[in-house]
Protein backbone atom coordinates (compact mmCIF):
# COMPACT_ATOMS: atom_id res chain seq x y z
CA UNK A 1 3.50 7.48 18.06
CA UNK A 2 5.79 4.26 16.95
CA UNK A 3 2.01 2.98 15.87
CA UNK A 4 0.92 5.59 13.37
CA UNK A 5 4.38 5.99 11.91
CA UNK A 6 3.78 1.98 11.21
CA UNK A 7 0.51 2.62 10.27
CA UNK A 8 1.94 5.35 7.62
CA UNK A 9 3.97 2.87 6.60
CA UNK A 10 1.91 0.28 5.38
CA UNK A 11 -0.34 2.45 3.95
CA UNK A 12 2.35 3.53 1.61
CA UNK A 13 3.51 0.14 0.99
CA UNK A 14 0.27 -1.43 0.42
CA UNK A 15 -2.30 0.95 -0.52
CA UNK A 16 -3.59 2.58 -3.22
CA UNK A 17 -6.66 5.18 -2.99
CA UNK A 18 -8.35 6.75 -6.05
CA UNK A 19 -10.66 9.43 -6.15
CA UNK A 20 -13.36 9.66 -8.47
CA UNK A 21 -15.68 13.23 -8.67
CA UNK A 22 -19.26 13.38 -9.85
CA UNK A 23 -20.93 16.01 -10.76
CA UNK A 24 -23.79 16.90 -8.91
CA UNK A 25 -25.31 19.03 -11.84
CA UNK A 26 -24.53 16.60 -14.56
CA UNK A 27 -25.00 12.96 -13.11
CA UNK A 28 -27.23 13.35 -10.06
CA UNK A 29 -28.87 10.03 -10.84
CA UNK A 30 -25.11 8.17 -10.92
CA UNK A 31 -24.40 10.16 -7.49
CA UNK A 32 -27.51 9.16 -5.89
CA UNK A 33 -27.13 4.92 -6.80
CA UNK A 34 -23.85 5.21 -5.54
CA UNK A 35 -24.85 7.09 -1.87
CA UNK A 36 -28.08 4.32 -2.16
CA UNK A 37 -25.14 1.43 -1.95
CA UNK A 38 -24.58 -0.07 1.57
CA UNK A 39 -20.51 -0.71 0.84
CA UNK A 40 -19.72 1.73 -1.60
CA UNK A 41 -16.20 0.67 -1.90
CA UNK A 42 -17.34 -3.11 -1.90
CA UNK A 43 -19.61 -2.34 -4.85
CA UNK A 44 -17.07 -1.09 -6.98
CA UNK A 45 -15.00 -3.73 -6.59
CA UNK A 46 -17.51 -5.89 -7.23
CA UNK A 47 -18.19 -3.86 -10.66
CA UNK A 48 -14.74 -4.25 -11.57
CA UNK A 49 -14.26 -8.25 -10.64
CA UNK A 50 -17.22 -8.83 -12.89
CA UNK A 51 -16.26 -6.59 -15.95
CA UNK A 52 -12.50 -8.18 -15.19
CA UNK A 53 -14.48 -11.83 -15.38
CA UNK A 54 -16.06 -10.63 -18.53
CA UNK A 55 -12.99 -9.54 -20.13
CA UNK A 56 -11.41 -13.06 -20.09
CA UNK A 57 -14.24 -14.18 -21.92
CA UNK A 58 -13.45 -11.92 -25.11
């Protein structure tokens, strides 16, 4: 029990999760490049880092 109330914890502390809905109906072709990504979370990421990199360039 001790572990999970740490776990909890740090997860408070430390993380941050955001959701993000797509619309099946309306963007079927973004939903289905995202499921087609082996780390989905690593790819956005990625995305950002690059568009981040991109932005000190301006």
């Amino acid at each position: 029990m001790a572990n999970m109330e740490y776990l909890n914890k740090y997860e408070k502390d430390n993380l941050r999760q955001i959701r993000l809905k797509i619309n099946r109906k309306t963007e079927p072709e973004l939903l289905e490049w995202i499921e087609k990504q082996e780390n989905i979370q690593g790819y956005i990421k990625r995305l950002i880092l690059e568009d981040m990199d991109k932005g000190k360039d301006r």
